[in-house]
Protein backbone atom coordinates (compact mmCIF):
# COMPACT_ATOMS: atom_id res chain seq x y z
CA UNK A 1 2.62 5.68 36.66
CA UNK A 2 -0.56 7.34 34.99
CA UNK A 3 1.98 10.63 34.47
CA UNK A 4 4.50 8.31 32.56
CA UNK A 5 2.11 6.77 30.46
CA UNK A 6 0.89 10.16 29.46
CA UNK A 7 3.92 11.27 28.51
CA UNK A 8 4.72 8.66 26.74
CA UNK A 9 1.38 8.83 24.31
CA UNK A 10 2.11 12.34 24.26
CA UNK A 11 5.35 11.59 22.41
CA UNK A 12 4.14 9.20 20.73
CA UNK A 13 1.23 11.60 19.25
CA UNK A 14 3.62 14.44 18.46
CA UNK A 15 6.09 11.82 16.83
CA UNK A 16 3.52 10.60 14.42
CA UNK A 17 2.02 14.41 13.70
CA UNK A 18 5.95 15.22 13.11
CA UNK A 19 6.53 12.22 10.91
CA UNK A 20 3.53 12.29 8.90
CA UNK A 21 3.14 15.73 8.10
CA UNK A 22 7.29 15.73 6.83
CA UNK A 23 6.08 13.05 4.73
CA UNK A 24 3.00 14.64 3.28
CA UNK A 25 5.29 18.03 2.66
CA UNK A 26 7.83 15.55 1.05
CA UNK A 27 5.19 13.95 -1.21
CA UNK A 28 4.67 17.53 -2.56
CA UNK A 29 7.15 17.76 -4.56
CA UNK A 30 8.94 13.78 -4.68
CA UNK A 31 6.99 11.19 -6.52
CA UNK A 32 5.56 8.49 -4.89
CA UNK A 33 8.15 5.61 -5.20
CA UNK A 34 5.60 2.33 -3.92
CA UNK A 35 2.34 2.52 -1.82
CA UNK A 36 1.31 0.07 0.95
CA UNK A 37 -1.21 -1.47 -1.06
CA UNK A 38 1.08 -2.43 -4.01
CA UNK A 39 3.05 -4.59 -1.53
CA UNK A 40 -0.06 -6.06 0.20
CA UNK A 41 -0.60 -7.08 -3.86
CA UNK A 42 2.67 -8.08 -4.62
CA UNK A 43 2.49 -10.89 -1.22
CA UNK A 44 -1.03 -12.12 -2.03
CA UNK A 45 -1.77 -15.40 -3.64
CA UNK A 46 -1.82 -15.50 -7.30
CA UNK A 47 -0.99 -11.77 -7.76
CA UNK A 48 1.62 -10.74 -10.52
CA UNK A 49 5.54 -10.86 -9.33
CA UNK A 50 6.03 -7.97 -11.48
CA UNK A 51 5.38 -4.01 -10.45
CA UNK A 52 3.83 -2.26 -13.19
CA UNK A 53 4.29 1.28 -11.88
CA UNK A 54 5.57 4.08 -14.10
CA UNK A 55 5.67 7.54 -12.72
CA UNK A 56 4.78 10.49 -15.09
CA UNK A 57 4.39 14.22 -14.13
CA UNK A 58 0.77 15.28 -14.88
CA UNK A 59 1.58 17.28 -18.04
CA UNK A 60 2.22 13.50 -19.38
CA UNK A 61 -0.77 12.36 -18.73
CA UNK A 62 -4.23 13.01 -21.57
CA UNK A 63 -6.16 15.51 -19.93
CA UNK A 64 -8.87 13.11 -21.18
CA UNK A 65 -8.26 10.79 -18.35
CA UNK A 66 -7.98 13.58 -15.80
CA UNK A 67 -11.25 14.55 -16.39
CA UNK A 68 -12.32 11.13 -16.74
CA UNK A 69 -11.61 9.96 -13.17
CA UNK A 70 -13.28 13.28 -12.52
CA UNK A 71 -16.56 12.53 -13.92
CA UNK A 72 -16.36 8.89 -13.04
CA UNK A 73 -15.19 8.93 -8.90
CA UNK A 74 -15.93 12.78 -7.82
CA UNK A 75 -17.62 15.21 -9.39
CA UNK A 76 -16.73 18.33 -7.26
CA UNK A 77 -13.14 17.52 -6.64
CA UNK A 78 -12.25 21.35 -7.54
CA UNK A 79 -14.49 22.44 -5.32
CA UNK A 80 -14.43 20.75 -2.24
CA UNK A 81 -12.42 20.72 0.80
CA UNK A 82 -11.80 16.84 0.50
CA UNK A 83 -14.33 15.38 1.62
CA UNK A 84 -18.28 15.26 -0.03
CA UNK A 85 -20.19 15.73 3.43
CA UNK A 86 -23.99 14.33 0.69
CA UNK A 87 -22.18 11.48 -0.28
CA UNK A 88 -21.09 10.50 3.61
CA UNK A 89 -24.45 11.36 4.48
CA UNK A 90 -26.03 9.22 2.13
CA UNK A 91 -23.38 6.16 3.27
CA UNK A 92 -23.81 6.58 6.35
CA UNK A 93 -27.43 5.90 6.43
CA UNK A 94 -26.36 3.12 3.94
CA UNK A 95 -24.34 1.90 6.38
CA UNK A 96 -26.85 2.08 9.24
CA UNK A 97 -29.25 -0.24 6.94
CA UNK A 98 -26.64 -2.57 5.58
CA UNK A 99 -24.21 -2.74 8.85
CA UNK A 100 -21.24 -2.00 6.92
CA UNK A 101 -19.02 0.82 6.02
CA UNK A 102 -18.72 1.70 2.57
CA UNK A 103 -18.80 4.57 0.24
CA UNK A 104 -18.93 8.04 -0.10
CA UNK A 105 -14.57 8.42 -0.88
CA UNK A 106 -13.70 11.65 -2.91
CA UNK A 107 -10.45 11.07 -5.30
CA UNK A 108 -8.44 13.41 -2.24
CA UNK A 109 -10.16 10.37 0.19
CA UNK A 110 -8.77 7.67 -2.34
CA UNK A 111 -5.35 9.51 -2.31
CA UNK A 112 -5.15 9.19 0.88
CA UNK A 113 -5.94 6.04 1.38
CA UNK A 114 -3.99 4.75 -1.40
CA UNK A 115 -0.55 6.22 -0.34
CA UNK A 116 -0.65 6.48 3.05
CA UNK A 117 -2.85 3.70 4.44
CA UNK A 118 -3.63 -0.01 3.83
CA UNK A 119 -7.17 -1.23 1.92
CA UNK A 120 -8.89 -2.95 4.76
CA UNK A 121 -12.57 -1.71 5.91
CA UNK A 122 -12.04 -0.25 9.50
CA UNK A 123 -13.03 2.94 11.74
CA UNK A 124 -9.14 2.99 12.62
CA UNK A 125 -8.42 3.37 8.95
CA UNK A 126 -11.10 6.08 8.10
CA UNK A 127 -10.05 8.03 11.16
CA UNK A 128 -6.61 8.16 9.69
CA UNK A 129 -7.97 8.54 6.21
CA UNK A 130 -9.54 11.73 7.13
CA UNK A 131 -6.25 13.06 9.06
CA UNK A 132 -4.41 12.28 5.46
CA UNK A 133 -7.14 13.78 3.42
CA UNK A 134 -7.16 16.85 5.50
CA UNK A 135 -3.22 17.04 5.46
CA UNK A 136 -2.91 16.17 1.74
CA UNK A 137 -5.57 19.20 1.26
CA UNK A 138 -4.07 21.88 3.18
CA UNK A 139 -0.38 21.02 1.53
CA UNK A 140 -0.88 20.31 -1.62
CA UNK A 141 -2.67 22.23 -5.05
CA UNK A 142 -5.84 20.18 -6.26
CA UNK A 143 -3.78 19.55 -9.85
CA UNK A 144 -0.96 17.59 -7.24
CA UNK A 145 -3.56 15.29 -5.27
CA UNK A 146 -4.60 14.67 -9.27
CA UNK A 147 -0.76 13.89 -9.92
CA UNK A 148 -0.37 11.52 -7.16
CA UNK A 149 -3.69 10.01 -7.76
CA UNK A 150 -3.39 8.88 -11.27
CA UNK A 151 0.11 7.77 -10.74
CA UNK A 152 -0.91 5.57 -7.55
CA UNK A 153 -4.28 3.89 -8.22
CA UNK A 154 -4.80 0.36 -8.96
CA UNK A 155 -5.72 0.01 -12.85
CA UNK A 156 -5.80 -3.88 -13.73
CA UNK A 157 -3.91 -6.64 -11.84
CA UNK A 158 -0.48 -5.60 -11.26
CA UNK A 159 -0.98 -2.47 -13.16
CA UNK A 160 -0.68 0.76 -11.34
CA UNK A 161 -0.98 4.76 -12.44
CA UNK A 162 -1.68 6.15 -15.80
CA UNK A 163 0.93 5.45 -17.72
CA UNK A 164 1.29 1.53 -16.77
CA UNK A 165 -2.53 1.39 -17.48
CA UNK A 166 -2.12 3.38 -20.75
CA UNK A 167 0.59 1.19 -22.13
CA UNK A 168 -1.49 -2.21 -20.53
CA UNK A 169 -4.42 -1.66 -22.39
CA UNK A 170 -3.89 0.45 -25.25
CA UNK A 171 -0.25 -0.22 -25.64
CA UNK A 172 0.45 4.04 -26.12
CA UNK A 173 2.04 6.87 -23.80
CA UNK A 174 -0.71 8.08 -21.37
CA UNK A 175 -0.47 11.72 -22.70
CA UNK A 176 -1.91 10.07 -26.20
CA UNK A 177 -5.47 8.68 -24.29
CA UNK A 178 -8.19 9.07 -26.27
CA UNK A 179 -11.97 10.09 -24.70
CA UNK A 180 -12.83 6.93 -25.33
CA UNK A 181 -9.30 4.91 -24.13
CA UNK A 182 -9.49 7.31 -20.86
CA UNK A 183 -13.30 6.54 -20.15
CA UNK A 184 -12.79 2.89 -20.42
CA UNK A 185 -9.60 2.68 -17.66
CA UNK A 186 -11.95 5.12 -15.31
CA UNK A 187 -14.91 3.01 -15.69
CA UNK A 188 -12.92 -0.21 -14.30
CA UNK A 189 -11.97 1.52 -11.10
CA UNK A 190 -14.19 0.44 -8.77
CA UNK A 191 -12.85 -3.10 -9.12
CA UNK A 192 -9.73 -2.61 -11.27
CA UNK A 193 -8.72 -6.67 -11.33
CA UNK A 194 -12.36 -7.78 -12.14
CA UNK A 195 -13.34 -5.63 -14.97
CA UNK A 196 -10.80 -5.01 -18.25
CA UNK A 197 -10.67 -1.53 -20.00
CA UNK A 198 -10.04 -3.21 -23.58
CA UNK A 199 -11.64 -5.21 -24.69
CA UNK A 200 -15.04 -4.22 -22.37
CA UNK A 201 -17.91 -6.23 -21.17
CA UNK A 202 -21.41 -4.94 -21.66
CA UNK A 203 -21.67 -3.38 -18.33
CA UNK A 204 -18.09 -1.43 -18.75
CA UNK A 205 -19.37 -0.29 -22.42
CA UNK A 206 -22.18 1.21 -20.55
CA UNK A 207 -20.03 2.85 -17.79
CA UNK A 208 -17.96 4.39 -20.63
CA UNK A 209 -21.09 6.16 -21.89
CA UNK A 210 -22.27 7.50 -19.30
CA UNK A 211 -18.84 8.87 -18.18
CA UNK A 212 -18.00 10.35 -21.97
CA UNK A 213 -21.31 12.52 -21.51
CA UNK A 214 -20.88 13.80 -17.92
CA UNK A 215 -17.25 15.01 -19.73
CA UNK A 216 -19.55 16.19 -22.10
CA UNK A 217 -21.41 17.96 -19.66
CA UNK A 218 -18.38 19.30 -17.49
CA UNK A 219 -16.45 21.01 -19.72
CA UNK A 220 -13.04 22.26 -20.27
CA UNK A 221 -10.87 20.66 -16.83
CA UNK A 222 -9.06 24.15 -14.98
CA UNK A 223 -7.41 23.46 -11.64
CA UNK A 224 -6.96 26.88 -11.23
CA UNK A 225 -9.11 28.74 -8.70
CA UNK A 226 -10.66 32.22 -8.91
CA UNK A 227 -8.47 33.28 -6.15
CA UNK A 228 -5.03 31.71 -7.63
């Protein structure tokens, strides 16, 4: 009985490492079509009927805003492995104070989560988050987890990747973002249906200013490694 039931998790295990890895491989190269949390939004109450989801390879999309999300959600996404082990630190002894899990997502975390996964707050989800971050990592370049990122996020209500968001709010192409136009759509991630890009709210003006000086700050944005 035990013997059967082994096997049959075993298959089940190797099934899902089969499927998911094919998928991640497949992902490399195919654009993302729809993610799980675009249909959780498209069934909720109240949420737009209407998909606003508009694929463009990276070189379509202002370098402005790549650099933006950079400054804004994770600061040493060239350099890391996918994961910022002083930011989980510092939420997990968040979490140990506040009894809830939160925080510390790098933009390959987010990437993860975003196309592979649903939004809910769970240790089932961050276990599989980090088996997708760690996949995503080892298959694909740093400039495609970038690609897929910007063209899967949630940037206003209904509104998802770059270019919907570029046309939603500053009715132009994505490759044509300002500094400015590409600060504002990264500083209304962290709550993407609450806050607006254009026009802004005090708090969002600030957010823009701070994130146009750590650009300031970072430089020039090369994906390329010393080793490539």
């Amino acid at each position: 009985m035990f013997k059967k039931i082994f096997k049959f998790l075993a298959k089940c295990l190797l099934w899902f490492i089969i499927s998911t890895v094919g998928v991640v491989v497949l992902y490399k190269w195919m654009p993302v079509p729809i993610t799980p949390l675009m249909v959780i939004r498209y069934f909720e109450k109240d949420s737009p009927k209407l998909l606003n989801h508009d694929w463009e390879p990276i070189e379509n999309i202002s370098k402005n805003l790549q650099l933006a999300v950079i400054c804004s959600e994770d600061q040493i996404f060239l350099s890391h492995n996918g994961f910022d082990l002083k930011a989980i630190e510092k939420a997990y002894e968040n979490n140990k104070k506040g009894k809830r899990i939160k925080g510390g997502s790098t933009i390959s975390q987010q990437t993860a989560k975003n196309v592979f996964l649903w939004p809910e707050r769970s240790w089932l989800r961050k276990g599989l988050e980090t088996y997708f971050t760690f996949l995503i990592e080892l298959v694909w370049s740093k400039e495609r987890i970038m690609e897929v990122y910007l063209n899967s996020i949630e940037m206003g209500n209904g509104v998802y990747g770059a270019e919907a968001a570029a046309q939603y709010w500053f009715k132009k192409p994505a490759l044509k973002l300002s500094k400015l136009e590409a600060s504002a759509i990264a500083a209304i991630l962290p709550n993407p249906r609450k806050y607006k890009a254009n026009p802004v709210t005090n708090y969002i003006a600030s957010r823009k200013s701070w994130i146009i000086k750590q650009m300031n700050f970072y430089g020039p944005l090369n994906y390329k490694t010393e080793d490539e």
